[in-house]
C-alpha atoms as a PDB file:
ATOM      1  CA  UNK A   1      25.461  32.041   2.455  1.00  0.00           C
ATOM      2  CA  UNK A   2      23.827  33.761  -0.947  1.00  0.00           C
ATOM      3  CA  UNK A   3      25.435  35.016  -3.784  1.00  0.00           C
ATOM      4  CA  UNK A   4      24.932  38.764  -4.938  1.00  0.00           C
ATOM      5  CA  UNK A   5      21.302  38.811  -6.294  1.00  0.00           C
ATOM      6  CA  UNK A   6      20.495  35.209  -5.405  1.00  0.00           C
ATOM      7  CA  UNK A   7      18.277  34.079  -2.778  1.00  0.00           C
ATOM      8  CA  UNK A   8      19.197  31.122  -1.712  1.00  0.00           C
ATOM      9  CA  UNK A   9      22.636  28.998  -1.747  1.00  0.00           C
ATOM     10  CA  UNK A  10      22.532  26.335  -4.920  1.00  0.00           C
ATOM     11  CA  UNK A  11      21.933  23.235  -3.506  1.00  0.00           C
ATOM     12  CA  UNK A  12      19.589  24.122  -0.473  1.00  0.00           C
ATOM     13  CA  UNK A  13      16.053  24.638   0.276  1.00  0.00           C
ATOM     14  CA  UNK A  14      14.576  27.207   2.353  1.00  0.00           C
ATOM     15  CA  UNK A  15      12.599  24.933   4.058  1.00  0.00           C
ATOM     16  CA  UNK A  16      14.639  21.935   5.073  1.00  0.00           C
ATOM     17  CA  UNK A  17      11.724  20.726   7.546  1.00  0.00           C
ATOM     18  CA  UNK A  18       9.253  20.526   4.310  1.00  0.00           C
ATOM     19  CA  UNK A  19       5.596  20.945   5.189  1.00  0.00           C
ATOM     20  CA  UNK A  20       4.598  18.815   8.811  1.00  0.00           C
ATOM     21  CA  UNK A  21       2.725  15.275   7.839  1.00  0.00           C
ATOM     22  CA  UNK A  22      -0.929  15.495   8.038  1.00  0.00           C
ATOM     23  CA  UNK A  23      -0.831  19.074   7.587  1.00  0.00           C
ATOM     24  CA  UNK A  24      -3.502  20.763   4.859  1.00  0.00           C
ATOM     25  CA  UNK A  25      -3.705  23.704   2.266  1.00  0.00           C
ATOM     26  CA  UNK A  26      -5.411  26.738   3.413  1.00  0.00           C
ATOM     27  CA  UNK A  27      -8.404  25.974   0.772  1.00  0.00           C
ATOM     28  CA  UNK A  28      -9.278  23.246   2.155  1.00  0.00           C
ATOM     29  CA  UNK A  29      -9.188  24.347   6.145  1.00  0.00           C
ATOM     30  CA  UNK A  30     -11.663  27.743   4.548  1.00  0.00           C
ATOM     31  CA  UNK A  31     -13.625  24.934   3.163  1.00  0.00           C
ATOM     32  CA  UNK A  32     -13.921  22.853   6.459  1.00  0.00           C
ATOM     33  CA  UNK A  33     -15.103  25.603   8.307  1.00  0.00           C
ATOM     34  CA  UNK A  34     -17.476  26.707   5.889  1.00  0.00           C
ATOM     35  CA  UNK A  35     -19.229  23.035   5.656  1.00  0.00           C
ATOM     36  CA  UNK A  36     -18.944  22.599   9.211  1.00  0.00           C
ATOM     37  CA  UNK A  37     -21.948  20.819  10.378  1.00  0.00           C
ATOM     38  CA  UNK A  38     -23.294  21.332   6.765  1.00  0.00           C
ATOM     39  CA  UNK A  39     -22.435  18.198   5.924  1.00  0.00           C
ATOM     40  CA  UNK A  40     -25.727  15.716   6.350  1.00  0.00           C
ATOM     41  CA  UNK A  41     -28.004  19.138   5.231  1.00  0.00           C
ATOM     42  CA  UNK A  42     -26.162  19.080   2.029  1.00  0.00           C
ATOM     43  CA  UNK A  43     -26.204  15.344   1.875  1.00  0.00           C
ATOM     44  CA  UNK A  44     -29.852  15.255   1.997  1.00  0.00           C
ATOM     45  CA  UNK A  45     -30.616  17.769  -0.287  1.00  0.00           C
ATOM     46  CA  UNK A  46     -28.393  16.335  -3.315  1.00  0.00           C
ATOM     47  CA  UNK A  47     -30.583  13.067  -2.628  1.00  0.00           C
ATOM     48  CA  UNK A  48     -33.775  15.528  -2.395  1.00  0.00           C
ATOM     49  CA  UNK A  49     -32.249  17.226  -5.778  1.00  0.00           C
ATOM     50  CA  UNK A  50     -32.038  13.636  -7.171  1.00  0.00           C
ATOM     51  CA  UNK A  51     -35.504  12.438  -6.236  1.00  0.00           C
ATOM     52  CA  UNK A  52     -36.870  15.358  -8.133  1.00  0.00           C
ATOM     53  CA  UNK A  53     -35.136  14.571 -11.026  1.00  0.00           C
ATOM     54  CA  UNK A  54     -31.998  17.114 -11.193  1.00  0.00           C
ATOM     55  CA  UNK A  55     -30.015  15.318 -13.419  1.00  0.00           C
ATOM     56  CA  UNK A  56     -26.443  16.435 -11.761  1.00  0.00           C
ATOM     57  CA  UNK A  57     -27.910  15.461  -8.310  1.00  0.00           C
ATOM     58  CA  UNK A  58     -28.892  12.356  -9.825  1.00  0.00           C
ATOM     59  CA  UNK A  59     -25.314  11.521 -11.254  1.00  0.00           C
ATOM     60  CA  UNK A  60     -23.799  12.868  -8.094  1.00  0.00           C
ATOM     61  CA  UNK A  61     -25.460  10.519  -6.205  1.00  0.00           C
ATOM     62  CA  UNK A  62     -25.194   7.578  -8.392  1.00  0.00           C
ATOM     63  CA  UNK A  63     -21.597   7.988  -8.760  1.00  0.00           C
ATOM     64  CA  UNK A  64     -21.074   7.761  -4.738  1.00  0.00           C
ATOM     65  CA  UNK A  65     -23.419   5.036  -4.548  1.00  0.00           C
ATOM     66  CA  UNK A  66     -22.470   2.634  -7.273  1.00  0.00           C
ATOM     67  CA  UNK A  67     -18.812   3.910  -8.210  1.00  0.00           C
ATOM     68  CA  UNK A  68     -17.538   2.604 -12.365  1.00  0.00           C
ATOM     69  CA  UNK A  69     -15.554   0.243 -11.808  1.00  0.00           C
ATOM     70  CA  UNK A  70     -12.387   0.659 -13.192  1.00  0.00           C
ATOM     71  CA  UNK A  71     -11.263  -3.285 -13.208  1.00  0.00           C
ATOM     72  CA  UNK A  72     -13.471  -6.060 -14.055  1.00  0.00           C
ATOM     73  CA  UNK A  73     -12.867  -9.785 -13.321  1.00  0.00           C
ATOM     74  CA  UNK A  74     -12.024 -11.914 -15.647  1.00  0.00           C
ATOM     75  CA  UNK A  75     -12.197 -16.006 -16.861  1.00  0.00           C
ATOM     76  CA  UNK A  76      -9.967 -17.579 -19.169  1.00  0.00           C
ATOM     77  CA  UNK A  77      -8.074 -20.867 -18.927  1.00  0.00           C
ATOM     78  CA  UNK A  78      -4.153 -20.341 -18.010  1.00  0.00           C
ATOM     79  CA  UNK A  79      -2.195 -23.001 -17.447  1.00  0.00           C
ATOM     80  CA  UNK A  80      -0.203 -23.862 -14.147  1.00  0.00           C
ATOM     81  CA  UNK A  81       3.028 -22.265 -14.012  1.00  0.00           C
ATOM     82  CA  UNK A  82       5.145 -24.632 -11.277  1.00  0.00           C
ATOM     83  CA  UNK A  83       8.413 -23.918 -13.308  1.00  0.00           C
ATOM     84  CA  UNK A  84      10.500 -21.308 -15.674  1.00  0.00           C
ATOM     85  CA  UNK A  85       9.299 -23.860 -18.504  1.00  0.00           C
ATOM     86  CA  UNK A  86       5.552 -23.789 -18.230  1.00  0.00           C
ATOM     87  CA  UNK A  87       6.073 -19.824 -19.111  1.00  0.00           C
ATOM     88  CA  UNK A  88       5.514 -20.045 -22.660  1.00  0.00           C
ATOM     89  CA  UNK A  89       2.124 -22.483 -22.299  1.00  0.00           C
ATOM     90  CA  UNK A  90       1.038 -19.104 -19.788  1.00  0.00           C
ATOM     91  CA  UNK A  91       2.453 -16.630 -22.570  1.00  0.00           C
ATOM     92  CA  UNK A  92       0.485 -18.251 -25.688  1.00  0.00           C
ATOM     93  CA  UNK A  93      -2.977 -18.624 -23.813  1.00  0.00           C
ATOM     94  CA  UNK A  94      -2.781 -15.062 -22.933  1.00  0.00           C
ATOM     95  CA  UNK A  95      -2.107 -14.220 -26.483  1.00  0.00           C
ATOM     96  CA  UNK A  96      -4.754 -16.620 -27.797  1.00  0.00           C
ATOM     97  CA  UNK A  97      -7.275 -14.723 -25.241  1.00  0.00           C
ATOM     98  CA  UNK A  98      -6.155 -11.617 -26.667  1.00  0.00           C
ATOM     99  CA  UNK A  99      -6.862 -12.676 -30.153  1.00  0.00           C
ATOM    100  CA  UNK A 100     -10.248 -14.269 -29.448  1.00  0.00           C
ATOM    101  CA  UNK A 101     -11.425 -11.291 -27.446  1.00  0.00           C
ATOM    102  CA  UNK A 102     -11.914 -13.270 -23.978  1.00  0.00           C
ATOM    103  CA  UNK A 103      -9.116 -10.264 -22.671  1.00  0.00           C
ATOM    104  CA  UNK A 104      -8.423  -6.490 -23.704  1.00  0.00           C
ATOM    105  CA  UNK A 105      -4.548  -6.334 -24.174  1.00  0.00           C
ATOM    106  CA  UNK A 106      -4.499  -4.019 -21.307  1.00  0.00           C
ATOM    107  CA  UNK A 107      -6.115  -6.848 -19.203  1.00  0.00           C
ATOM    108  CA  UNK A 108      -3.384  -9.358 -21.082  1.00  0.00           C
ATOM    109  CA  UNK A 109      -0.779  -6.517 -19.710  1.00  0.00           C
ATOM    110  CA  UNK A 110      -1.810  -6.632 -16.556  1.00  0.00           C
ATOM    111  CA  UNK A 111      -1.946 -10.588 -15.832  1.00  0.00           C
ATOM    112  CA  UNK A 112       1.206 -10.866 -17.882  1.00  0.00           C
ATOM    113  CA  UNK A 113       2.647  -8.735 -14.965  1.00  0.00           C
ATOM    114  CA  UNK A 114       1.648 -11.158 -12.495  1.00  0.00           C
ATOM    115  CA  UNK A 115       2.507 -13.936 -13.858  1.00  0.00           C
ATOM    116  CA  UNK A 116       6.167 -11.746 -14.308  1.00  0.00           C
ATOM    117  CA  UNK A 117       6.078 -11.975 -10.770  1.00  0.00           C
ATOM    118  CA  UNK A 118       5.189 -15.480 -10.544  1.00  0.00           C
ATOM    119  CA  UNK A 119       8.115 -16.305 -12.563  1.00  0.00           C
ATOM    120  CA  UNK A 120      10.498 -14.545 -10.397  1.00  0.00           C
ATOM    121  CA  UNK A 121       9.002 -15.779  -7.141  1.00  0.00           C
ATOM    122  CA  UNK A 122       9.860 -19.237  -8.743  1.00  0.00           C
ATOM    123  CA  UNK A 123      13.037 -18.144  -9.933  1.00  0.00           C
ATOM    124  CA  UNK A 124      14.060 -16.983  -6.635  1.00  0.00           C
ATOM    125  CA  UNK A 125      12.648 -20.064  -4.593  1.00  0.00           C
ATOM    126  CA  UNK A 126      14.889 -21.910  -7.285  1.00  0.00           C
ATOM    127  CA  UNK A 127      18.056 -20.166  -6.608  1.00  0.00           C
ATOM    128  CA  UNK A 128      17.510 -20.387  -2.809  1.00  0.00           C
ATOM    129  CA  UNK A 129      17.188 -24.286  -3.424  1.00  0.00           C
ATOM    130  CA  UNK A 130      20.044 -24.622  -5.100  1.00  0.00           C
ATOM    131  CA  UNK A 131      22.530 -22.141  -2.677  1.00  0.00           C
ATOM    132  CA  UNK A 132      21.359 -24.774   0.325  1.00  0.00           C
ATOM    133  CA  UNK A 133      22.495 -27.967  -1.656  1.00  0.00           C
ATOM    134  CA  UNK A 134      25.934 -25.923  -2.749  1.00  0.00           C
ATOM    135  CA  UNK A 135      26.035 -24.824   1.016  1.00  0.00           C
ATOM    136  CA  UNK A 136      24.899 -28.679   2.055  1.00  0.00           C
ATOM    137  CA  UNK A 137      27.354 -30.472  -0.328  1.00  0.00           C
ATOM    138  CA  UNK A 138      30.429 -27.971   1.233  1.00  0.00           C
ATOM    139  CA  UNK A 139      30.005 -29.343   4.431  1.00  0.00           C
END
């Protein structure tokens, strides 16, 4: 029930339901039907366009053929990490990559985040070991 010049009740939403899975905004549906069966004519003449030399055709095309990559891979020497203590070995070479240039400190960020979850994968295996042996030692 609403208050006197409200709309709806604090705390509710006039669509409890939300909007179905799957379903899609009326732009895009006028858009559908517009392009329907377009599709490989206006393929083909962006790569006509492109032939000839129109530089937006061009880059259209080039950026659906050969996407930028937004990662690229990297080499540089880390050292195993079988325990909690080989973390700061891992820790320093990704520094010393960092400071040498092998690694952009976003790259750095992003391994160090792995090897994060390295470290609690290990940590966890760890704990699991040692509940069994308490559990083992109780019987």
């Amino acid at each position: 029930m609403r208050g006197p010049g409200k709309q709806f009740e604090k705390g509710t939403t006039g669509n409890p339901g939300g909007r179905p899975k799957g379903s899609r905004n009326r732009a895009t549906l006028a858009l559908e039907q517009l392009l329907d069966g377009e599709g490989n004519a206006i393929v083909r003449k962006a790569v006509e366009l492109a032939k000839d030399g129109d530089g937006a055709a061009l880059r259209l095309c080039m950026d659906r053929l050969l996407p930028a990559r937004k990662d690229r891979t990297v080499s540089f020497e880390l050292p195993p990490i079988e325990t909690t203590a080989d973390l700061p070995r891992a820790t320093s070479a990704l520094l010393q990559a960092v400071a040498s240039g092998d690694l952009t400190p976003a790259e750095a960020s992003d391994i160090g985040k792995a090897v994060d979850a390295h470290v609690r994968a290990i940590e966890a295996a760890d704990l699991h070991q040692r509940l069994l042996r308490i559990e083992a030692n109780q019987q």
